[in-house]
Protein backbone atom coordinates (compact mmCIF):
# COMPACT_ATOMS: atom_id res chain seq x y z
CA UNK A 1 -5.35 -59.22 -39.76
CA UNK A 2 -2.83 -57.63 -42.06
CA UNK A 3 -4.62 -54.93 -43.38
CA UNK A 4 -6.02 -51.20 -42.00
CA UNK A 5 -5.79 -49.61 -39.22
CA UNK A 6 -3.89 -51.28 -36.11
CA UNK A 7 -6.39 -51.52 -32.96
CA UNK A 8 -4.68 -53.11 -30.74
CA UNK A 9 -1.94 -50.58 -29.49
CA UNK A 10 -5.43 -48.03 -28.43
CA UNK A 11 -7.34 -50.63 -26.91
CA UNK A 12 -4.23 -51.38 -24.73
CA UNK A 13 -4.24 -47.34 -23.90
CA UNK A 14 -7.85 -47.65 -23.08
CA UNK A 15 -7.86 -51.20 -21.37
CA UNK A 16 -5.61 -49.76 -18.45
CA UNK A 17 -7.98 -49.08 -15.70
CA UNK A 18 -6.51 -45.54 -14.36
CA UNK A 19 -6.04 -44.17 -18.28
CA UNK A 20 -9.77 -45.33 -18.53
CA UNK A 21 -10.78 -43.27 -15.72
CA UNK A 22 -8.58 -40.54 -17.03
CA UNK A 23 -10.20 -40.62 -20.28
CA UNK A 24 -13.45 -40.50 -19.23
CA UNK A 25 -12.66 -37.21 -16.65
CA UNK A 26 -11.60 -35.67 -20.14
CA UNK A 27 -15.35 -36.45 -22.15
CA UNK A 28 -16.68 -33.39 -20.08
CA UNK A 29 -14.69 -31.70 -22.55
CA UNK A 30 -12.68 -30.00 -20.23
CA UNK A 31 -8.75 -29.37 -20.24
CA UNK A 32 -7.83 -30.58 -16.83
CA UNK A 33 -4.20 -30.70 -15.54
CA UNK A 34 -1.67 -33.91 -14.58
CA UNK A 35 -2.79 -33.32 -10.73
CA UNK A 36 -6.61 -33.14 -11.47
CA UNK A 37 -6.20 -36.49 -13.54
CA UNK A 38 -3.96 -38.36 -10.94
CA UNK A 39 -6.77 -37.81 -8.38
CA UNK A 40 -9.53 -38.85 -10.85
CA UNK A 41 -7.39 -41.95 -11.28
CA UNK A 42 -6.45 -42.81 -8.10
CA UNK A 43 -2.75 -43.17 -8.95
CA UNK A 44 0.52 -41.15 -7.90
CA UNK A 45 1.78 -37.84 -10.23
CA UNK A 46 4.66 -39.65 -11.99
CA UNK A 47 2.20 -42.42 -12.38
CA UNK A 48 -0.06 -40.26 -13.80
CA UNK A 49 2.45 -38.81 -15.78
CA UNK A 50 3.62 -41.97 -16.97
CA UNK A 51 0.02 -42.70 -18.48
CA UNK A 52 -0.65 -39.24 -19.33
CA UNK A 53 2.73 -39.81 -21.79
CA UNK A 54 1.57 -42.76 -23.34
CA UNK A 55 -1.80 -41.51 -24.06
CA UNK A 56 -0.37 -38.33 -25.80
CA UNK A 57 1.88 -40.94 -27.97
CA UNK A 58 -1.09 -42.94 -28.85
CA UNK A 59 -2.86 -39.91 -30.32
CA UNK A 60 -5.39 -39.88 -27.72
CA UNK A 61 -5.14 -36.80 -25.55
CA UNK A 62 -3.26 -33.56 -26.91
CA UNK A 63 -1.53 -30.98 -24.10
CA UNK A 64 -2.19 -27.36 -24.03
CA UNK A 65 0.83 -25.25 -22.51
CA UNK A 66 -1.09 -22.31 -20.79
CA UNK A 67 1.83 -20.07 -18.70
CA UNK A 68 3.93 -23.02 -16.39
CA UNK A 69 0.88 -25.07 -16.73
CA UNK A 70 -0.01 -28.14 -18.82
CA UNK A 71 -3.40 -29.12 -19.79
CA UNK A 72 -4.37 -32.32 -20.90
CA UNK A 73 -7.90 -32.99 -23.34
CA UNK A 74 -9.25 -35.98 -25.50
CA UNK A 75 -7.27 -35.20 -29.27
CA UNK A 76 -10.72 -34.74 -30.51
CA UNK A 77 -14.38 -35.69 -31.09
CA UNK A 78 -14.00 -39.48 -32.42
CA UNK A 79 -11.84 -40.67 -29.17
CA UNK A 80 -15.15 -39.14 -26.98
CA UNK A 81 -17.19 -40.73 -29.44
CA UNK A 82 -15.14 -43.80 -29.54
CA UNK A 83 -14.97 -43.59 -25.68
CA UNK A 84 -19.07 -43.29 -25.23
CA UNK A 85 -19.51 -46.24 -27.34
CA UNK A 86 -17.48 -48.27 -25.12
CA UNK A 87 -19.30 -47.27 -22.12
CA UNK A 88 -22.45 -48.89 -24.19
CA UNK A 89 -20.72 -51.83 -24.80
CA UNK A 90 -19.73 -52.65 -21.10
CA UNK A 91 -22.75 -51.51 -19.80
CA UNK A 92 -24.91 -53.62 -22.25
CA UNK A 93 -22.11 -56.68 -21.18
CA UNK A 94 -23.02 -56.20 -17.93
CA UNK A 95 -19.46 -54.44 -16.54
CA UNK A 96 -20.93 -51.97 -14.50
CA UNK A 97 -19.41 -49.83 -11.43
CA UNK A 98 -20.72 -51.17 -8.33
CA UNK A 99 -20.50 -48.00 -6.49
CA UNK A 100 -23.04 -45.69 -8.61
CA UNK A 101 -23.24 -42.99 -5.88
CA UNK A 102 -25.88 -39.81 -5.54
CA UNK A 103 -24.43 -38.48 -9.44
CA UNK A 104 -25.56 -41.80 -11.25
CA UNK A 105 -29.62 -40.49 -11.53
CA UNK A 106 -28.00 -36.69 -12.93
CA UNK A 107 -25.71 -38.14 -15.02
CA UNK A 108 -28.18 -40.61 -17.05
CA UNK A 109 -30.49 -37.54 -17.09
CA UNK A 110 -28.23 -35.07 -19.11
CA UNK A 111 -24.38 -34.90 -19.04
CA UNK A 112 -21.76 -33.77 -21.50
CA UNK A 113 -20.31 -35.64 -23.79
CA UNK A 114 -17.33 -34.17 -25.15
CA UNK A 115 -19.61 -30.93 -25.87
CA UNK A 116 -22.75 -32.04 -26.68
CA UNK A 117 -25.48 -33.15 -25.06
CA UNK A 118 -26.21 -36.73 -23.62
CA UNK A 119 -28.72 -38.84 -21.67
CA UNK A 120 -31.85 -38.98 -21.52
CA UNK A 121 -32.26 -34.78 -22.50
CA UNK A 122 -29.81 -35.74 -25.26
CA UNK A 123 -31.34 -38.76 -26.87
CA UNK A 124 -35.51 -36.80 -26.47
CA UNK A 125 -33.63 -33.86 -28.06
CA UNK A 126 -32.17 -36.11 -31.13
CA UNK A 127 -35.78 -37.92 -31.24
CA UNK A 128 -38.10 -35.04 -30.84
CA UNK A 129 -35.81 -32.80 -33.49
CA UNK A 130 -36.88 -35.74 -35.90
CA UNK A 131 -40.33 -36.06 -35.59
CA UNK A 132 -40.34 -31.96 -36.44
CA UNK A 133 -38.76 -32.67 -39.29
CA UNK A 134 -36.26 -30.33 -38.37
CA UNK A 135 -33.27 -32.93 -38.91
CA UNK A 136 -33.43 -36.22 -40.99
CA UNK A 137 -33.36 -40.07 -39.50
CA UNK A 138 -31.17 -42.46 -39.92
CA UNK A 139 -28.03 -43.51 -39.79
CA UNK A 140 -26.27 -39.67 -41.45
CA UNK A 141 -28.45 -37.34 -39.97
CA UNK A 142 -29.25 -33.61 -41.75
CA UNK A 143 -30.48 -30.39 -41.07
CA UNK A 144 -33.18 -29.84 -42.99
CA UNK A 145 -34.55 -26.05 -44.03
CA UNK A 146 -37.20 -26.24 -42.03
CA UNK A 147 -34.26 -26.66 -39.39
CA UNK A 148 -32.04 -24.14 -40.32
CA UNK A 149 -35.39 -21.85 -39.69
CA UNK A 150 -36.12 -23.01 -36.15
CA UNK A 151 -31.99 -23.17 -35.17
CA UNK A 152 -31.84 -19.59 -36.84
CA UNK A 153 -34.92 -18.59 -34.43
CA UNK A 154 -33.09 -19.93 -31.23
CA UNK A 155 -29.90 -17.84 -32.05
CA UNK A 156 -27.88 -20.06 -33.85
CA UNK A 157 -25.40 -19.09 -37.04
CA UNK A 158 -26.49 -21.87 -39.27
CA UNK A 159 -24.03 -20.54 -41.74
CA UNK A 160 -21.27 -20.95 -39.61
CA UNK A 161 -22.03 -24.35 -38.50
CA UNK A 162 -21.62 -25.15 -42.21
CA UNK A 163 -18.87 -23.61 -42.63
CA UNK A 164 -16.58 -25.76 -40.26
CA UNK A 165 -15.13 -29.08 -40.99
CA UNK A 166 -16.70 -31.12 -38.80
CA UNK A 167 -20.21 -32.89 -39.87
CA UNK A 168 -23.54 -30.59 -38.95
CA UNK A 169 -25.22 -33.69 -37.47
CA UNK A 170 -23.64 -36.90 -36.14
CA UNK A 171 -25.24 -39.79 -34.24
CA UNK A 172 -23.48 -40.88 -31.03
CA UNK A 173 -24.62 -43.57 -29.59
CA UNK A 174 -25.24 -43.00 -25.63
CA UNK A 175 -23.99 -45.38 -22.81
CA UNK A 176 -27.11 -45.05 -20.56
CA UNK A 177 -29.46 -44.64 -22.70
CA UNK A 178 -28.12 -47.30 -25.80
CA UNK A 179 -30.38 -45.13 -28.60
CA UNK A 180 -28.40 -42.16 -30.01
CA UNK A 181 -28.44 -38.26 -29.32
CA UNK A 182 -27.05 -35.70 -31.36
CA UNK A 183 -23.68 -34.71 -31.81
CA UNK A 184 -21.78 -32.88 -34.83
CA UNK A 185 -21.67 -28.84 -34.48
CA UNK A 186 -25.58 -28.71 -34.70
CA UNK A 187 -25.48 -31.31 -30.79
CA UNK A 188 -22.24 -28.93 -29.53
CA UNK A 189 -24.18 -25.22 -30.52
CA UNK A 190 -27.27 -26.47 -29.05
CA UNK A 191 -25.63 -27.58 -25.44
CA UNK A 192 -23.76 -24.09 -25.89
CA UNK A 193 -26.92 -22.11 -26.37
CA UNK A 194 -28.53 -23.82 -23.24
CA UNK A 195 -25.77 -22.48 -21.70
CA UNK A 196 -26.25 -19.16 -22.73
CA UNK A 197 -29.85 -18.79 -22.19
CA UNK A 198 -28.53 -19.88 -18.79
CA UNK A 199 -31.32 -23.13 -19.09
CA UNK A 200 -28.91 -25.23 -17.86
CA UNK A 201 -25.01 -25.11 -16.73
CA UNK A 202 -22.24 -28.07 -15.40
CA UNK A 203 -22.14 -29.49 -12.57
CA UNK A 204 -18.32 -29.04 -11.62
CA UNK A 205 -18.03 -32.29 -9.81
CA UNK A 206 -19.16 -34.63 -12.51
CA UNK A 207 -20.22 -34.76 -16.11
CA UNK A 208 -23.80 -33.60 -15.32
CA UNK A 209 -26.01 -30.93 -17.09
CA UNK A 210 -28.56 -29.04 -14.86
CA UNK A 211 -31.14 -27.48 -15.96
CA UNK A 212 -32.88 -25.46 -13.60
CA UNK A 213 -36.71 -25.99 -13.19
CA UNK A 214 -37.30 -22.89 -16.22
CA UNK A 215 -34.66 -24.28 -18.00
CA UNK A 216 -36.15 -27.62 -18.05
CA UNK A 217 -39.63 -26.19 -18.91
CA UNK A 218 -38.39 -24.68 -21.52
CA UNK A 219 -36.46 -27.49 -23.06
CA UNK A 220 -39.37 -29.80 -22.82
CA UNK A 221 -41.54 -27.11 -24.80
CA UNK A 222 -38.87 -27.23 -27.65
CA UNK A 223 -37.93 -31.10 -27.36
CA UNK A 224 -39.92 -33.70 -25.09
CA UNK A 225 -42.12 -36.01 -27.46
């Protein structure tokens, strides 16, 4: 192939088995540091350096400079997108990890993706948002007004969600669950309101969401078909 964009340079990135465990520390949306990464990858800190280098050159992570420290997060919301779709892919080929451990149930429940919300929460959320009417099916989602009425009623600025560059609403298609939740500002506002209203909060070993038995009672009243 002649023509468009060159793939084969980022799959390389992403084919290396400790960058690939890198990445996917980083799609909890966190800025984590060289050390944090190196243990996440099971490698050495120049190794990890070494990667973390070539994944900044390949447009793939950007580094934050906070005091002597260095921070190191996905470039931005297509490489977690790009990333989760992948996941899909090798789970639906079969290339699964054979050591799941305890996290495996919490994180196919609800877990962050980048900084929305995915799983099984994430893809009832997307669904049961639908069948309100409250955003639009198919494959470019919209917030409809009956939406921007029920989003304004939770506490979210509508306005300003429209306002950024980034789309509203935005499919992502989720690893476990292989249907799509919601991302765009409308999926990252939501997981940041469940925050808020202190329904839910991370797990800070993993990617997990949990939501504490109100929490959960709650979100099912808004969300579960």
């Amino acid at each position: 192939m002649k023509e468009g964009p060159h793939i084969a340079p980022v799959a390389a990135l992403i084919g290396d088995p400790a960058r690939a465990n890198m990445l996917a520390a980083l799609l909890a949306g966190k800025a984590l540091t060289a050390g944090e990464l190196a243990r996440e990858a099971g490698v050495s800190a120049p190794t990890a350096s070494s990667h973390l280098s070539k994944l900044a050159g390949g447009g793939l992570v950007s580094v934050v400079a906070q005091g002597r420290h260095r921070y190191f997060r996905l470039s931005g919301a297509d490489v977690a997108e790009m990333l989760e779709k992948m996941m899909g892919v090798a789970a639906r080929a079969g290339h699964l990890r054979t050591r799941t451990g305890p996290k495996a149930p919490a994180l196919r429940k609800a877990r962050v993706c980048y900084d929305h919300l995915a799983g099984e929460m994430g893809v009832a959320m997307l669904e049961r948002l639908v069948a309100q009417r409250l955003v639009t099916g198919g494959d470019v989602p919209r917030l409809t007004e009956r939406g921007e009425v029920a989003m304004a009623k939770l506490g979210i600025d509508v306005t300003r969600l429209k306002g950024e560059r980034r789309a509203v609403c935005k499919p992502c298609l989720d690893w476990s669950m292989r249907r799509h939740h919601l991302a765009g500002g409308l999926g990252a506002a939501l997981l940041e309101r469940f925050f808020a209203l202190r329904w839910a909060r991370r797990d800070r070993a993993s990617r997990a969401v949990v939501f504490s038995p109100q929490g959960e009672r709650a979100f099912e009243r808004l969300f579960v078909l």
